[in-house]
C-alpha atoms as a PDB file:
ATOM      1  CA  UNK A   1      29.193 -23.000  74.416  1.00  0.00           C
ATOM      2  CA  UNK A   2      27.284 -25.425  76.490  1.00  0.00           C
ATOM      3  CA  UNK A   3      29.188 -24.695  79.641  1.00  0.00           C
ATOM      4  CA  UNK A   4      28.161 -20.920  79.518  1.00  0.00           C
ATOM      5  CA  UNK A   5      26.714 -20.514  82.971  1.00  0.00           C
ATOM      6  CA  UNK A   6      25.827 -24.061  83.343  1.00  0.00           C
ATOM      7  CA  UNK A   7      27.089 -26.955  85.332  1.00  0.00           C
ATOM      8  CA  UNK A   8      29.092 -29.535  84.004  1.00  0.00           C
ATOM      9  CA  UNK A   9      27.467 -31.976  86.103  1.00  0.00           C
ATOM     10  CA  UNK A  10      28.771 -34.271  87.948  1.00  0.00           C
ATOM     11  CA  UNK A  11      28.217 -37.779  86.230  1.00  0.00           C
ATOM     12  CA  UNK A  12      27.268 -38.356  82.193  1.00  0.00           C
ATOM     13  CA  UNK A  13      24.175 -37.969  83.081  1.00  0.00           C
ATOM     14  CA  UNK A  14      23.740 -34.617  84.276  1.00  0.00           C
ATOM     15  CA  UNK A  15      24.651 -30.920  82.739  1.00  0.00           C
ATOM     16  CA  UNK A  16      27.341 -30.717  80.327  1.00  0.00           C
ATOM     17  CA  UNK A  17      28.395 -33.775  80.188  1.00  0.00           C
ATOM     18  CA  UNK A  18      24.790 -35.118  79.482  1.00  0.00           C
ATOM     19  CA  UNK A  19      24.201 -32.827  76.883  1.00  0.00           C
ATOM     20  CA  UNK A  20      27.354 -34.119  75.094  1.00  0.00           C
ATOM     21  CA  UNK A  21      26.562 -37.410  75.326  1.00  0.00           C
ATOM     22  CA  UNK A  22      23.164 -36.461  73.903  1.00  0.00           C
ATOM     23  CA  UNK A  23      24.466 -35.115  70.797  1.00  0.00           C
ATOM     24  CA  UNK A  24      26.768 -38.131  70.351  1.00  0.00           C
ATOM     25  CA  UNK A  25      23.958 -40.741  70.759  1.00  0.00           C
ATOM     26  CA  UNK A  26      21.921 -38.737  68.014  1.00  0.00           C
ATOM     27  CA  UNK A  27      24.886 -38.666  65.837  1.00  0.00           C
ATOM     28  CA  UNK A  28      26.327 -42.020  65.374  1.00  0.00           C
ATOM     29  CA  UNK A  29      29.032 -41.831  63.309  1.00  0.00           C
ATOM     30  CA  UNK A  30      32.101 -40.978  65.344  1.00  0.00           C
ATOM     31  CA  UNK A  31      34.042 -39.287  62.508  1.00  0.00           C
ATOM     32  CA  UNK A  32      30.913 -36.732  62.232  1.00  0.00           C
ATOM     33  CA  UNK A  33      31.531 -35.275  66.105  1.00  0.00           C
ATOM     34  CA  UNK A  34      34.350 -33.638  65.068  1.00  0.00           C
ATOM     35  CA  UNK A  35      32.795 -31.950  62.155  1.00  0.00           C
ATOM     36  CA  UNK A  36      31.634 -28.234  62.048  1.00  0.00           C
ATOM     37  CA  UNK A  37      30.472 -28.963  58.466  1.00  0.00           C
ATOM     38  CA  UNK A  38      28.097 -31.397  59.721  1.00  0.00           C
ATOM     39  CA  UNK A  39      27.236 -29.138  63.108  1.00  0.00           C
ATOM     40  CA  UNK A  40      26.538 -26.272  60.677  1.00  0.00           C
ATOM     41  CA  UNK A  41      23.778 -28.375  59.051  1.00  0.00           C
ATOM     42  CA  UNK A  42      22.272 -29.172  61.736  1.00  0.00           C
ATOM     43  CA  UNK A  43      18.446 -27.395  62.215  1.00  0.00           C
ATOM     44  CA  UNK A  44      18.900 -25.290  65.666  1.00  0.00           C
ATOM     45  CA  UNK A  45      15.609 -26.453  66.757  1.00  0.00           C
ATOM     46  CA  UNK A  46      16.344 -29.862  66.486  1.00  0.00           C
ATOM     47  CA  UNK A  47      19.863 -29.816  68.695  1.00  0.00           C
ATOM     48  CA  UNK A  48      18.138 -27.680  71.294  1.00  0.00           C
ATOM     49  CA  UNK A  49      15.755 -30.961  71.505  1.00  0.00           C
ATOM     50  CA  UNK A  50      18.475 -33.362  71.141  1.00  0.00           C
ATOM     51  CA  UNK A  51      20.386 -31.457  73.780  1.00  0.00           C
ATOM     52  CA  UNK A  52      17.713 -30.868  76.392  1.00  0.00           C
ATOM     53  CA  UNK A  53      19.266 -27.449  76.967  1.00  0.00           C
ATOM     54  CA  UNK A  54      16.939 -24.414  76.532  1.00  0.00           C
ATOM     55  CA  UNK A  55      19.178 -21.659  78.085  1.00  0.00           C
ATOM     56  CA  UNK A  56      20.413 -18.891  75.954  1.00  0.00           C
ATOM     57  CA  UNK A  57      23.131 -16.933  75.599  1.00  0.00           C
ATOM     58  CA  UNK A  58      23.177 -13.024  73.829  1.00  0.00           C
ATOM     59  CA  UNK A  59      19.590 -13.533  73.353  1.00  0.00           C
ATOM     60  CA  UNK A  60      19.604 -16.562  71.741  1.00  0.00           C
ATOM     61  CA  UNK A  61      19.362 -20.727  72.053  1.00  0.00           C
ATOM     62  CA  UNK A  62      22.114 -22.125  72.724  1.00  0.00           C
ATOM     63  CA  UNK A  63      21.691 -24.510  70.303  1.00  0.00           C
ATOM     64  CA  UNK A  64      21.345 -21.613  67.747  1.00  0.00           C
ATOM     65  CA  UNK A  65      24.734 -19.937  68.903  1.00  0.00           C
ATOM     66  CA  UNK A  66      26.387 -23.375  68.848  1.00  0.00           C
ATOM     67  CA  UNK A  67      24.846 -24.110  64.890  1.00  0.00           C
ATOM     68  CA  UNK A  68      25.780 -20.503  63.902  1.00  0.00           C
ATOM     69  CA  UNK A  69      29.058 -20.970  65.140  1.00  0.00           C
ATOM     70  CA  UNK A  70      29.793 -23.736  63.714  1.00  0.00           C
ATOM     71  CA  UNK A  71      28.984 -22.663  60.155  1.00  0.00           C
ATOM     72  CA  UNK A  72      31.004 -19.176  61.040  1.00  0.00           C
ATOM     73  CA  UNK A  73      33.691 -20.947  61.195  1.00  0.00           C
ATOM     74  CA  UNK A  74      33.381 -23.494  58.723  1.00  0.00           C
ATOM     75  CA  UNK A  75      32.923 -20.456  56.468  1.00  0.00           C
ATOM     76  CA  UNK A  76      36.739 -19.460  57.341  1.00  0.00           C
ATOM     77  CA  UNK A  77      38.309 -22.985  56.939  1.00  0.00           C
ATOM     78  CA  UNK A  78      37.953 -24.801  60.201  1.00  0.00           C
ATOM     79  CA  UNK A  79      36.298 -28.278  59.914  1.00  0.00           C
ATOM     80  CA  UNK A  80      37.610 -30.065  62.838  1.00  0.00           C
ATOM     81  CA  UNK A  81      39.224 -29.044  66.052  1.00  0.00           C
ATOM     82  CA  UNK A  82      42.278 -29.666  64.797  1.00  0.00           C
ATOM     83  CA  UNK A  83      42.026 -26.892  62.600  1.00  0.00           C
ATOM     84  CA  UNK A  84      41.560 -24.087  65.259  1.00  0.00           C
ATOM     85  CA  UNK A  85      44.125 -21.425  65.854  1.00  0.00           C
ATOM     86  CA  UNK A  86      43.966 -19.395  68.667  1.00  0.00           C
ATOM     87  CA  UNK A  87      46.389 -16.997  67.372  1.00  0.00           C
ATOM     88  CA  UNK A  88      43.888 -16.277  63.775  1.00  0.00           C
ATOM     89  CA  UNK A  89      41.947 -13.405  63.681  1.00  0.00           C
ATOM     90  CA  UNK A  90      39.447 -14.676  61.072  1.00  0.00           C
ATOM     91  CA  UNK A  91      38.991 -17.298  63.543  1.00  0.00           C
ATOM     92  CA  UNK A  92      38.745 -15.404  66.235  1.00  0.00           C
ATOM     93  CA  UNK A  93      36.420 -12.737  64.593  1.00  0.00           C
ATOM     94  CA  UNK A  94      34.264 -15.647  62.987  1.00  0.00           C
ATOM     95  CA  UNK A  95      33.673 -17.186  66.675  1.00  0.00           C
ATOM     96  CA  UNK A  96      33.294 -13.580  68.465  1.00  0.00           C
ATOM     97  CA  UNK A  97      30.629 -12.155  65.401  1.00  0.00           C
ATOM     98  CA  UNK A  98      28.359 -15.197  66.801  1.00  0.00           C
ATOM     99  CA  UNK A  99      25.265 -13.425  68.709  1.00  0.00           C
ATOM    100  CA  UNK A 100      25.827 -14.572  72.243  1.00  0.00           C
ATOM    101  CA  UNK A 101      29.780 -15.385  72.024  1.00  0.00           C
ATOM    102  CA  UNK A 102      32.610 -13.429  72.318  1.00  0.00           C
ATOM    103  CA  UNK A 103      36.317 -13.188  73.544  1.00  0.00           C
ATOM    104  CA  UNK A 104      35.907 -14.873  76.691  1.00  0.00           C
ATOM    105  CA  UNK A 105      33.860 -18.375  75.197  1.00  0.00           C
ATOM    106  CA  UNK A 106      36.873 -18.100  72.533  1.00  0.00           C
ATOM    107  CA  UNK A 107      39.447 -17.863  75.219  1.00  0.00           C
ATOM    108  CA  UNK A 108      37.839 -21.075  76.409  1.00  0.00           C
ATOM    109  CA  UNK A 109      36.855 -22.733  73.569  1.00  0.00           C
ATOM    110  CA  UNK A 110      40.326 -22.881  72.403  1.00  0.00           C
ATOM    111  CA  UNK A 111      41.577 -23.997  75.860  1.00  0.00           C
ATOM    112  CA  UNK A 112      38.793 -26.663  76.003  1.00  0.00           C
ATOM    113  CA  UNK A 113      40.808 -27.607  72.776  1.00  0.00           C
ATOM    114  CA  UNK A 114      44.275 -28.113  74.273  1.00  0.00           C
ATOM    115  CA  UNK A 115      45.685 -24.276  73.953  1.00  0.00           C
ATOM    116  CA  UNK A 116      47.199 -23.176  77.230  1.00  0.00           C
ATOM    117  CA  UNK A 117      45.201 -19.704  78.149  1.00  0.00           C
ATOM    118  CA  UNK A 118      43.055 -18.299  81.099  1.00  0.00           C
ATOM    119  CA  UNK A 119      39.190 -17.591  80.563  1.00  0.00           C
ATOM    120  CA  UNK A 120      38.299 -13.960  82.569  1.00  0.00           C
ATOM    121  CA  UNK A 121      34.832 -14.971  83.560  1.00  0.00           C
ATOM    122  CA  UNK A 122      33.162 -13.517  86.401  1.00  0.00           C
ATOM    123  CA  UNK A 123      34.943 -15.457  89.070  1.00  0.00           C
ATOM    124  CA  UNK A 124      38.455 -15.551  87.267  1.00  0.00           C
ATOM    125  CA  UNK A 125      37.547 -11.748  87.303  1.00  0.00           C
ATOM    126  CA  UNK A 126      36.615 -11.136  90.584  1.00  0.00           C
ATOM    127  CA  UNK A 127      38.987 -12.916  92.048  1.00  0.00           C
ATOM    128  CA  UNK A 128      41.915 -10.726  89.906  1.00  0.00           C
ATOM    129  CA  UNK A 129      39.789  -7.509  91.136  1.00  0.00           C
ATOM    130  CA  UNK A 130      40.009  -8.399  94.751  1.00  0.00           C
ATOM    131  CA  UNK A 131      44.221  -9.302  94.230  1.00  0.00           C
ATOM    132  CA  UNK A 132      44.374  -5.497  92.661  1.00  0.00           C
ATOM    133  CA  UNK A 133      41.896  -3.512  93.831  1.00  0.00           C
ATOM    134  CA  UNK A 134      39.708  -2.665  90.608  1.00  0.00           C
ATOM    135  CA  UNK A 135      38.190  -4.564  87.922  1.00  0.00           C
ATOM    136  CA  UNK A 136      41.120  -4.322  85.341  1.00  0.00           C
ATOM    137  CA  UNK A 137      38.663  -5.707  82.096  1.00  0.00           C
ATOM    138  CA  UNK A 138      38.765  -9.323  80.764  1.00  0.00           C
ATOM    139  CA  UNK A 139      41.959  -8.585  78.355  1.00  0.00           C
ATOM    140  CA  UNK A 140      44.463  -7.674  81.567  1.00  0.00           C
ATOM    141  CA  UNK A 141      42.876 -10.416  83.433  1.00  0.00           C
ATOM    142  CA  UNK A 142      44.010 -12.915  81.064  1.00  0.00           C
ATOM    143  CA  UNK A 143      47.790 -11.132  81.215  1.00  0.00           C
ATOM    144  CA  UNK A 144      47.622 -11.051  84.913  1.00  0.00           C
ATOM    145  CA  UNK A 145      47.281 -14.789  85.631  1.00  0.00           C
ATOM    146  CA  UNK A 146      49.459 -15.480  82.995  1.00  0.00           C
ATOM    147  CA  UNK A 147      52.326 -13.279  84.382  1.00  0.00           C
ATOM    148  CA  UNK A 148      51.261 -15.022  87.507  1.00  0.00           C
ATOM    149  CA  UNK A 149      51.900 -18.886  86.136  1.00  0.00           C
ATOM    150  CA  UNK A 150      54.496 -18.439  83.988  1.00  0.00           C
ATOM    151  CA  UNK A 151      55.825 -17.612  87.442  1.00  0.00           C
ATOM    152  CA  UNK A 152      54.558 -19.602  89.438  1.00  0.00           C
ATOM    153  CA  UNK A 153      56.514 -22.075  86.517  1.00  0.00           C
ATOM    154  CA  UNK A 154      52.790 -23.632  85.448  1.00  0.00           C
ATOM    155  CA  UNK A 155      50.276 -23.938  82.704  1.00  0.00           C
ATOM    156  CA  UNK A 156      48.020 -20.688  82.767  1.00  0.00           C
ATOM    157  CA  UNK A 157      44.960 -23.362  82.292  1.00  0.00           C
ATOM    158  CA  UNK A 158      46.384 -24.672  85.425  1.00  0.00           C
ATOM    159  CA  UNK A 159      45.829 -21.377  87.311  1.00  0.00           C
ATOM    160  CA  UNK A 160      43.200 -20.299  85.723  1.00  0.00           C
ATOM    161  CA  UNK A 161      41.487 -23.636  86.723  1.00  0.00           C
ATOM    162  CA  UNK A 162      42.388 -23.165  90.009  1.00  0.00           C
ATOM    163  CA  UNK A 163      41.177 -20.066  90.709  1.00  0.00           C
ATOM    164  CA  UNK A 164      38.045 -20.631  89.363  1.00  0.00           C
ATOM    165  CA  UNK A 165      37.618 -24.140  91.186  1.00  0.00           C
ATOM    166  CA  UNK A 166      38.514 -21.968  94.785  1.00  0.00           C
ATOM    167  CA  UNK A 167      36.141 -18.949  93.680  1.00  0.00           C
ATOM    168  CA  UNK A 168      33.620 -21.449  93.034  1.00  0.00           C
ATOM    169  CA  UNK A 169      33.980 -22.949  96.379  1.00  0.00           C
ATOM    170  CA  UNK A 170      31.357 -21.959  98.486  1.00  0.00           C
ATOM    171  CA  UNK A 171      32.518 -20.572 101.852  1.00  0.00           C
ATOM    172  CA  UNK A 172      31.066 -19.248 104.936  1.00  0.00           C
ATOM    173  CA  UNK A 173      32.627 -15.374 105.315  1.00  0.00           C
END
């Protein structure tokens, strides 16, 4: 939820990444940063502060969305990332019914966590509007560059990475 519009940054101590680390330095048992139980606990406030991230997402903290999130899903069963399933629609409806997330942060989320998938942002998106000729929605985006890497014979995080890494790219048209 972090990475919503934000910049991974380019070392541990910038964007993303610093955030992370942030959040792992304030909570120092290992076996807790895998643990939505604990996340869910956590007072929004206070993670905004240990994050250093004020953006927002739907209207809302980041931090919030994250906390909310967390408990949403705890509330269905899933305590560690182990126990996400792409493919569960309490899951999915748990993550999505989160002010400020939806279908593409859950497309992500779960590829973040090791499922092979394609996130239609904006540039994924624009870059499948400019193939076709129309902006098709984020659902047939996703289909599209799967069609297109299953073959092309590679992982649709692959190509989905790719894409976004050349749309991202600045150029001089």
């Amino acid at each position: 939820m972090l990475s919503i519009r934000a910049r991974y940054g380019k070392s541990a101590l910038t964007g993303v990444r610093r955030a992370v680390n942030a959040y792992r330095a304030e909570v120092p048992s290992r076996s807790n940063w895998d643990d939505l139980v604990t996340l869910a606990e956590v007072d929004p406030v206070h993670l905004q502060s240990v994050l250093g991230n004020r953006q927002t997402t739907g209207g809302v903290t980041k931090a919030e969305a994250i906390v909310t999130a967390a408990r949403r899903l705890a509330d269905v069963g899933v305590r560690h990332a182990a126990d996400v399933d792409r493919s569960s629609g309490d899951q999915r409806r748990a993550y999505c019914g989160t002010r400020g997330l939806g279908p593409v942060t859950w497309a992500y989320f779960t590829m973040l966590l090791g499922e092979d998938g394609v996130k239609a942002d904006t540039l994924v998106s624009r870059f499948v509007a400019s193939a076709i000729g129309h902006d098709p929605g984020h659902e047939r985006v996703e289909a599209l560059v799967t069609q297109a890497a299953h073959q092309l014979d590679i992982g649709a995080n692959a190509l989905d990475h790719s894409i976004w890494r050349y749309m991202s790219t600045p150029r001089s048209d």
